[in-house]
PDB file of N, CA and C in Angstrom:
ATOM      1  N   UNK A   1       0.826  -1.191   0.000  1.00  0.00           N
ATOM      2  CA  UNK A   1       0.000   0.000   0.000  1.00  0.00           C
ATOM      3  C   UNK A   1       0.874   1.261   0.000  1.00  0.00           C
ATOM      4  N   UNK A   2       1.886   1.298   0.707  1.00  0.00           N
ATOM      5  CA  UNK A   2       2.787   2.450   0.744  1.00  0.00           C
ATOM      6  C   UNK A   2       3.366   2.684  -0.912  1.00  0.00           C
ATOM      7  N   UNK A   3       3.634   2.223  -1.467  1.00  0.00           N
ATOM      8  CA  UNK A   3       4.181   2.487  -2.768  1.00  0.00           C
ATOM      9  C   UNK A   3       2.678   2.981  -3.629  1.00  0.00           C
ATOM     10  N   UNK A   4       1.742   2.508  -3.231  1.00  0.00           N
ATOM     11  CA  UNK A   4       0.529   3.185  -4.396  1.00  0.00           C
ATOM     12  C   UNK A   4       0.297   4.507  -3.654  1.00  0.00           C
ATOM     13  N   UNK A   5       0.948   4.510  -2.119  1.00  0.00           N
ATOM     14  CA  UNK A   5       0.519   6.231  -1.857  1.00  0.00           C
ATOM     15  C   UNK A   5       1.388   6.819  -2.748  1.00  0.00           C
ATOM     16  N   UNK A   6       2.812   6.372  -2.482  1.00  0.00           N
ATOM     17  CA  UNK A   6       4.007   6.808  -2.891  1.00  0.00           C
ATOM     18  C   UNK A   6       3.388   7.795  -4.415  1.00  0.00           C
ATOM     19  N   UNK A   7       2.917   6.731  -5.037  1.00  0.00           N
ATOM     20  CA  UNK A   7       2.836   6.811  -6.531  1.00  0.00           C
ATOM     21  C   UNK A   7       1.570   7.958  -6.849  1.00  0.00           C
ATOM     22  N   UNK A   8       0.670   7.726  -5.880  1.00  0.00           N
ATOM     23  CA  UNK A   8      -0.573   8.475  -5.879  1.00  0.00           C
ATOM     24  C   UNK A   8      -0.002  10.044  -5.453  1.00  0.00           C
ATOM     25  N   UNK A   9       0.704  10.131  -4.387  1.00  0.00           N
ATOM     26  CA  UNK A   9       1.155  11.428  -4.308  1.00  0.00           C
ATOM     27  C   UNK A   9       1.904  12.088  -5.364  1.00  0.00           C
ATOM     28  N   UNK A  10       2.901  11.431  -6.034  1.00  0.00           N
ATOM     29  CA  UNK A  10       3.735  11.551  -6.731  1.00  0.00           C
ATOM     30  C   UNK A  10       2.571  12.577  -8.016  1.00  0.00           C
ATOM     31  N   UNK A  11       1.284  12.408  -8.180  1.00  0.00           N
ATOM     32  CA  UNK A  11       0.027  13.213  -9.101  1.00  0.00           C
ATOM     33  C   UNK A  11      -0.308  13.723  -8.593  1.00  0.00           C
ATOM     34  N   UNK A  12      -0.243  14.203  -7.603  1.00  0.00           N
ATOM     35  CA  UNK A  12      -0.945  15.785  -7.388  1.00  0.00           C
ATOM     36  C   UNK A  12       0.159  16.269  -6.414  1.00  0.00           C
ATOM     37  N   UNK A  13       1.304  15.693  -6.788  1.00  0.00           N
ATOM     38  CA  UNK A  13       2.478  16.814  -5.542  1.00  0.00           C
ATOM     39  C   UNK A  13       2.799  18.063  -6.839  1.00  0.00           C
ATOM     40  N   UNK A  14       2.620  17.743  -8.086  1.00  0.00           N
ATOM     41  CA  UNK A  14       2.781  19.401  -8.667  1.00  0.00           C
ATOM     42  C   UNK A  14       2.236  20.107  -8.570  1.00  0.00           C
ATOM     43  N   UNK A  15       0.948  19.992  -8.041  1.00  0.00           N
ATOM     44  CA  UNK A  15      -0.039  21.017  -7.399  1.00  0.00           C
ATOM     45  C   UNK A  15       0.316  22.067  -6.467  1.00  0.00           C
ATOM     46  N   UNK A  16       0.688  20.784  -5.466  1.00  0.00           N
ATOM     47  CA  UNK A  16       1.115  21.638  -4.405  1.00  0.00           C
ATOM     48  C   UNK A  16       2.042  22.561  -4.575  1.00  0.00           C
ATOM     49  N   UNK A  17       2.893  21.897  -5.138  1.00  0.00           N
ATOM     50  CA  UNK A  17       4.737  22.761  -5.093  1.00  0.00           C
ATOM     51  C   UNK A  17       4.401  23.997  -5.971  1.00  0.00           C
ATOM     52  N   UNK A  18       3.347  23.931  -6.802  1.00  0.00           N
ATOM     53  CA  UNK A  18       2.856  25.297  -7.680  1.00  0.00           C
ATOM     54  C   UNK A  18       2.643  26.150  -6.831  1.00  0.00           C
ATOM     55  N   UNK A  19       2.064  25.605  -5.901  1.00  0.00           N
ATOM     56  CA  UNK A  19       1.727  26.888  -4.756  1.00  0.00           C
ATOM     57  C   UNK A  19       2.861  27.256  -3.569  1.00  0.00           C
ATOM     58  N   UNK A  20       4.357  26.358  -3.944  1.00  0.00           N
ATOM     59  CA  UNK A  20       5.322  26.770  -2.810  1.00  0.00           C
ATOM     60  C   UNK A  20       5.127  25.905  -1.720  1.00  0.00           C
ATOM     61  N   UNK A  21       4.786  24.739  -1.749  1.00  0.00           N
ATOM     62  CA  UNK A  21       4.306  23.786  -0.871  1.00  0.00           C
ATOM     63  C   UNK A  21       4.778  22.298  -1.214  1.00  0.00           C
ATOM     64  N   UNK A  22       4.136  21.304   0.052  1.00  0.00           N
ATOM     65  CA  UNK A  22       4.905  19.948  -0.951  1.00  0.00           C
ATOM     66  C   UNK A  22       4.998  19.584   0.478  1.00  0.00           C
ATOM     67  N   UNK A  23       4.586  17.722   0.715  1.00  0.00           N
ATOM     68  CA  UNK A  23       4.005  16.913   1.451  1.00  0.00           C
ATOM     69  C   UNK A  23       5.079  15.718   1.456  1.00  0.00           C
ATOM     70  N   UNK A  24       4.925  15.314   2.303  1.00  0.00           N
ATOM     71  CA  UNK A  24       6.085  13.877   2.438  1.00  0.00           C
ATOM     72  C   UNK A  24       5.268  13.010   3.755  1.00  0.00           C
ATOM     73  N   UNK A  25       5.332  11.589   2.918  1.00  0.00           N
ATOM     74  CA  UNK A  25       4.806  10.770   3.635  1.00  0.00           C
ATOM     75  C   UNK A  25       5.710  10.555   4.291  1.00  0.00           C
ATOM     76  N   UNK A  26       5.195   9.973   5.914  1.00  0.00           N
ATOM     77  CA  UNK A  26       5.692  10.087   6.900  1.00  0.00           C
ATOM     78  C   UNK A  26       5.250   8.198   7.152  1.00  0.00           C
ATOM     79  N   UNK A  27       4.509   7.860   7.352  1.00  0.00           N
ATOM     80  CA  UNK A  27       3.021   6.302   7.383  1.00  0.00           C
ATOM     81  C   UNK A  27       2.192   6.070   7.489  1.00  0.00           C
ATOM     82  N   UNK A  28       2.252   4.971   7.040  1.00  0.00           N
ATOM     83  CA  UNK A  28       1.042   4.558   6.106  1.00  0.00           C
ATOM     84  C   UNK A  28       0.454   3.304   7.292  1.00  0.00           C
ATOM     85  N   UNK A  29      -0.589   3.246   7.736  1.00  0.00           N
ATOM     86  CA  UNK A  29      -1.202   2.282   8.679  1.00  0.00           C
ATOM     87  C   UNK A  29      -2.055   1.412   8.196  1.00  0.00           C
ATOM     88  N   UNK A  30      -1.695   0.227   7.614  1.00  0.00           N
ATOM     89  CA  UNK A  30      -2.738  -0.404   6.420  1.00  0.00           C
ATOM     90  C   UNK A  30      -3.624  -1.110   7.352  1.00  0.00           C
ATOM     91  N   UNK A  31      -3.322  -1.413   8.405  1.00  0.00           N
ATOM     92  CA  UNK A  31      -4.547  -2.283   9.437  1.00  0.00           C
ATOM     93  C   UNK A  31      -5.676  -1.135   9.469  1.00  0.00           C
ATOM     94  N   UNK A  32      -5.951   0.192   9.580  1.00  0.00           N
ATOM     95  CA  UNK A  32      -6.619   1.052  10.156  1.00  0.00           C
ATOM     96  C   UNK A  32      -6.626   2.180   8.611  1.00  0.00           C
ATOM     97  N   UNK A  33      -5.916   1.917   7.679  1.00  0.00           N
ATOM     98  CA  UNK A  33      -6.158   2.679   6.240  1.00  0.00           C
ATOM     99  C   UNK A  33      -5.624   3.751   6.536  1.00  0.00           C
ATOM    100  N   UNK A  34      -5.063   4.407   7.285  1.00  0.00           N
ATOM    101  CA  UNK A  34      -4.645   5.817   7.697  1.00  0.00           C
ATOM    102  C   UNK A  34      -3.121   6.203   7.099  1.00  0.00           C
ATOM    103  N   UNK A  35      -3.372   7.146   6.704  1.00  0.00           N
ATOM    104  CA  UNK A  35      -1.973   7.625   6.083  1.00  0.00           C
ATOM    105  C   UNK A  35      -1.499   9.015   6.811  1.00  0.00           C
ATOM    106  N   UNK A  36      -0.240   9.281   7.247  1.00  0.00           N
ATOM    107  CA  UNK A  36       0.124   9.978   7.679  1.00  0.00           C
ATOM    108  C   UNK A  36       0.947  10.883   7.036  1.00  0.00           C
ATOM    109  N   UNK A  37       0.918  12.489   6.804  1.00  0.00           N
ATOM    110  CA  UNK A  37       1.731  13.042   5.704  1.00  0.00           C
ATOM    111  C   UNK A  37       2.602  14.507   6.774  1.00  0.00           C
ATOM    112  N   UNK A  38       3.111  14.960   6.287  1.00  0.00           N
ATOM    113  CA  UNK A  38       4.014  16.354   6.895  1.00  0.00           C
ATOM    114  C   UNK A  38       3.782  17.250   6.208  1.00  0.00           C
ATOM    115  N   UNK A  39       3.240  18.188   5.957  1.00  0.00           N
ATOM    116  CA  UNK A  39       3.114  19.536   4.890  1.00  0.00           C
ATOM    117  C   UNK A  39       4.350  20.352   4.790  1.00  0.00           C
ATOM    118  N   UNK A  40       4.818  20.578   3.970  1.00  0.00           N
ATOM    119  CA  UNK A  40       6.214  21.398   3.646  1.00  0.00           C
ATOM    120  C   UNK A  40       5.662  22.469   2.590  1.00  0.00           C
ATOM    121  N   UNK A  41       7.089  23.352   3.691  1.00  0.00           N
ATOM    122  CA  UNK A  41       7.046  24.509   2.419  1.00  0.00           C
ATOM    123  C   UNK A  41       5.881  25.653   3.265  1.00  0.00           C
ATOM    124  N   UNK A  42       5.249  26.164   2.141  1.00  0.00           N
ATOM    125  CA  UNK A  42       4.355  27.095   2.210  1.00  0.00           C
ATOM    126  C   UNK A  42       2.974  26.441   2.559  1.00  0.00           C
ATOM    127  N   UNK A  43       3.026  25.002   2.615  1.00  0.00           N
ATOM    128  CA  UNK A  43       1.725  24.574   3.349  1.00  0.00           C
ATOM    129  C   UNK A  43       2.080  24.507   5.160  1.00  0.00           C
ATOM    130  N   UNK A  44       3.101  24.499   5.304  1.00  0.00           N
ATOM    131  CA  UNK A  44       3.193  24.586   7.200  1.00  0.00           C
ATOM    132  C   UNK A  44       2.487  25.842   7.208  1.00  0.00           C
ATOM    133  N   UNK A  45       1.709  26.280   8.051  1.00  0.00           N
ATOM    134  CA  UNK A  45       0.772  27.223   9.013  1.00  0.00           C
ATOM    135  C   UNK A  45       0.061  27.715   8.139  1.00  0.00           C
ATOM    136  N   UNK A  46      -0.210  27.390   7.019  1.00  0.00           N
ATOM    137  CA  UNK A  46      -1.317  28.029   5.844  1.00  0.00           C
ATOM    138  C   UNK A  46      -2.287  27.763   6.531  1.00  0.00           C
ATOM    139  N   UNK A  47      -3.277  28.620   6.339  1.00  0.00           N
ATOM    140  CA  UNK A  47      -4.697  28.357   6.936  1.00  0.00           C
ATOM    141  C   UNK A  47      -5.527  27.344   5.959  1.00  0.00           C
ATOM    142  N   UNK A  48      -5.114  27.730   5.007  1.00  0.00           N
ATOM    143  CA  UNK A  48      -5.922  26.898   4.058  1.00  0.00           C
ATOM    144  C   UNK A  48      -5.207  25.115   3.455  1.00  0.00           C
ATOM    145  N   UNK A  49      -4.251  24.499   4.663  1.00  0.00           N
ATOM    146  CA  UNK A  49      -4.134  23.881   4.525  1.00  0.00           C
ATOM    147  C   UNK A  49      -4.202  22.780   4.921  1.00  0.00           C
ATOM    148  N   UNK A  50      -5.546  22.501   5.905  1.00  0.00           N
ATOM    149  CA  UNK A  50      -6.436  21.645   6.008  1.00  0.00           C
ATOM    150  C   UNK A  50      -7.787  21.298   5.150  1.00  0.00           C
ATOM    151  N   UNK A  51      -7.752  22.283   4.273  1.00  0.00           N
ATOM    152  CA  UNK A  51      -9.079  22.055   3.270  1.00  0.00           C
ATOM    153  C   UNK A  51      -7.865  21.273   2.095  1.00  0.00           C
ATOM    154  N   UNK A  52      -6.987  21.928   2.025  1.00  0.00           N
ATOM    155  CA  UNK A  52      -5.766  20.807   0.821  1.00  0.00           C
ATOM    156  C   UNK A  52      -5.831  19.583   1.621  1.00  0.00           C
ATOM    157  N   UNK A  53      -5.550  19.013   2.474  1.00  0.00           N
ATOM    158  CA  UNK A  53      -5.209  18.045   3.255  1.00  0.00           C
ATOM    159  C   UNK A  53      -6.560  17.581   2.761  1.00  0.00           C
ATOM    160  N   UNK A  54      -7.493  17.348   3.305  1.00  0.00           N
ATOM    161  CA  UNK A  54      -9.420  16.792   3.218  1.00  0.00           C
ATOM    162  C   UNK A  54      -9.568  16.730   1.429  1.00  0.00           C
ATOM    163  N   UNK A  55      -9.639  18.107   1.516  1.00  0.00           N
ATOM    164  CA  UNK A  55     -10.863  18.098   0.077  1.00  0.00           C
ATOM    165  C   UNK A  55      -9.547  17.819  -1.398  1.00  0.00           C
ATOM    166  N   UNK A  56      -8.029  17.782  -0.734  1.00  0.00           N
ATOM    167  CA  UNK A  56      -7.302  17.342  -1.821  1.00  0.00           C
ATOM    168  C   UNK A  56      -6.757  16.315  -1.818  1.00  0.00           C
ATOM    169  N   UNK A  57      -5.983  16.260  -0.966  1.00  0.00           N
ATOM    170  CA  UNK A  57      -5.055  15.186  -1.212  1.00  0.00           C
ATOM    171  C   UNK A  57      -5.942  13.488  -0.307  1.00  0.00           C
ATOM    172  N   UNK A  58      -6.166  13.590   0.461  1.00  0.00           N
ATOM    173  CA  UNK A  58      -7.608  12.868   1.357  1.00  0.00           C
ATOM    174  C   UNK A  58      -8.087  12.252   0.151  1.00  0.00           C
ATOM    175  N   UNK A  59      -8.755  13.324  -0.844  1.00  0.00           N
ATOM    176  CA  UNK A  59     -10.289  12.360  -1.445  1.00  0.00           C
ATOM    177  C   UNK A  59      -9.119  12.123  -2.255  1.00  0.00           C
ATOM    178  N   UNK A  60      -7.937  12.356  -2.905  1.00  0.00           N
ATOM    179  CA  UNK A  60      -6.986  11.633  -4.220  1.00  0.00           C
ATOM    180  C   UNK A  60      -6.788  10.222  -3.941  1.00  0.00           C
ATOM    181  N   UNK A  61      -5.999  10.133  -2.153  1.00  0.00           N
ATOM    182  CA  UNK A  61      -5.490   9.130  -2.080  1.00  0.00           C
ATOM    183  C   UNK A  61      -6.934   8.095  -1.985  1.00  0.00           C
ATOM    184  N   UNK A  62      -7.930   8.168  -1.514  1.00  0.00           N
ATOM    185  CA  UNK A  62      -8.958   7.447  -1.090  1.00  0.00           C
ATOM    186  C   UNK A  62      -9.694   6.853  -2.072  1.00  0.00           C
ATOM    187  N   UNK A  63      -9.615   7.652  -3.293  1.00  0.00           N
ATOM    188  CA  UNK A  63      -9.904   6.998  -4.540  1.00  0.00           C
ATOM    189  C   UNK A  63      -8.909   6.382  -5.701  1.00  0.00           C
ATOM    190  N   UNK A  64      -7.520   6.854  -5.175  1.00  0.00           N
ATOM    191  CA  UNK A  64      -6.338   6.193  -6.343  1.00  0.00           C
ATOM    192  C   UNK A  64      -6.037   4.699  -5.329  1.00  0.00           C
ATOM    193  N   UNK A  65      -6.085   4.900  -4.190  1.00  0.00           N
ATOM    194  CA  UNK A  65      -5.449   3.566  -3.264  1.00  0.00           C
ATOM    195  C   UNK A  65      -6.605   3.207  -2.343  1.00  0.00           C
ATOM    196  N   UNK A  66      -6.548   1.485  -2.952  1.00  0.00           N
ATOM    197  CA  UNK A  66      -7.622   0.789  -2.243  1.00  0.00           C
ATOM    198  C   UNK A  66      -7.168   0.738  -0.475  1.00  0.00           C
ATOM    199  N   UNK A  67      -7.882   0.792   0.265  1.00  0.00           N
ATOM    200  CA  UNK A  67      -8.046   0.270   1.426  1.00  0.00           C
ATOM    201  C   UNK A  67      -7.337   1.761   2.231  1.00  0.00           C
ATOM    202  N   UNK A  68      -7.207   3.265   1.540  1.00  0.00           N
ATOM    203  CA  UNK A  68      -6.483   3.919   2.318  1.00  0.00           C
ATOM    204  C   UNK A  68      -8.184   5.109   2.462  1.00  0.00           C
ATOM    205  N   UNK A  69      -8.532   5.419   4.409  1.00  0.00           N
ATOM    206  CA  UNK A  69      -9.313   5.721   4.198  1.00  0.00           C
ATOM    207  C   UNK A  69      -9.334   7.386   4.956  1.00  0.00           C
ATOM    208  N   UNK A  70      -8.547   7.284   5.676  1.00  0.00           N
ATOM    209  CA  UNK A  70      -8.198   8.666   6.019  1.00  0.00           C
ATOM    210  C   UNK A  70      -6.840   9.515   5.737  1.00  0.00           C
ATOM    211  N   UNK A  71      -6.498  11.007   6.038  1.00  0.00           N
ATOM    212  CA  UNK A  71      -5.158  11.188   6.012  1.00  0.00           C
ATOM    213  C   UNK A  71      -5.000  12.191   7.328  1.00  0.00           C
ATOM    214  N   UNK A  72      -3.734  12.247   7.799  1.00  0.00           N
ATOM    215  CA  UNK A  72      -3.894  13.385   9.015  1.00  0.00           C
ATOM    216  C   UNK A  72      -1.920  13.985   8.995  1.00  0.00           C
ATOM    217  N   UNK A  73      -2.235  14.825   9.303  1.00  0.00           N
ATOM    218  CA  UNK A  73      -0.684  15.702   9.141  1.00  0.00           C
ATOM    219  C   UNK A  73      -0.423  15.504  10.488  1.00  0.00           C
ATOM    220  N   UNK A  74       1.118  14.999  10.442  1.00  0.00           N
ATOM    221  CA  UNK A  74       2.012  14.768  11.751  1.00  0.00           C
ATOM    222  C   UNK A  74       2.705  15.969  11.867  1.00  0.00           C
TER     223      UNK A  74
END
């Protein structure tokens, strides 16, 4: 499962970095589907970067990788 995040992030990390930003998986909890990420860059203390976290990268991974069902920033 970690390599299809790997790969899944790897499509929408140009997004981010467009905006001066950019995410690094940290783990991946396949018993419990939970993925754990770090926000870098210009996403640390953005306000608006818990709606990226949910409404972006969240619903990407949840629909590119089976069995991954949440995400939460360490």
């Amino acid at each position: 499962m970690r390599q299809l995040v790997e790969e899944a992030l790897e499509k929408i990390r140009p997004a981010i970095q467009s905006d001066g930003g950019d995410v690094q998986l940290v783990d991946v909890d396949e018993a419990e589907g939970n993925v754990q990420l770090q926000l870098l860059g210009a996403c640390q203390g953005c306000p608006m970067s818990m709606l990226t976290l949910k409404a972006g990268i969240e619903r990407t991974l949840v629909r590119l990788v089976p069995g991954v069902k949440s995400v939460e920033t360490v």
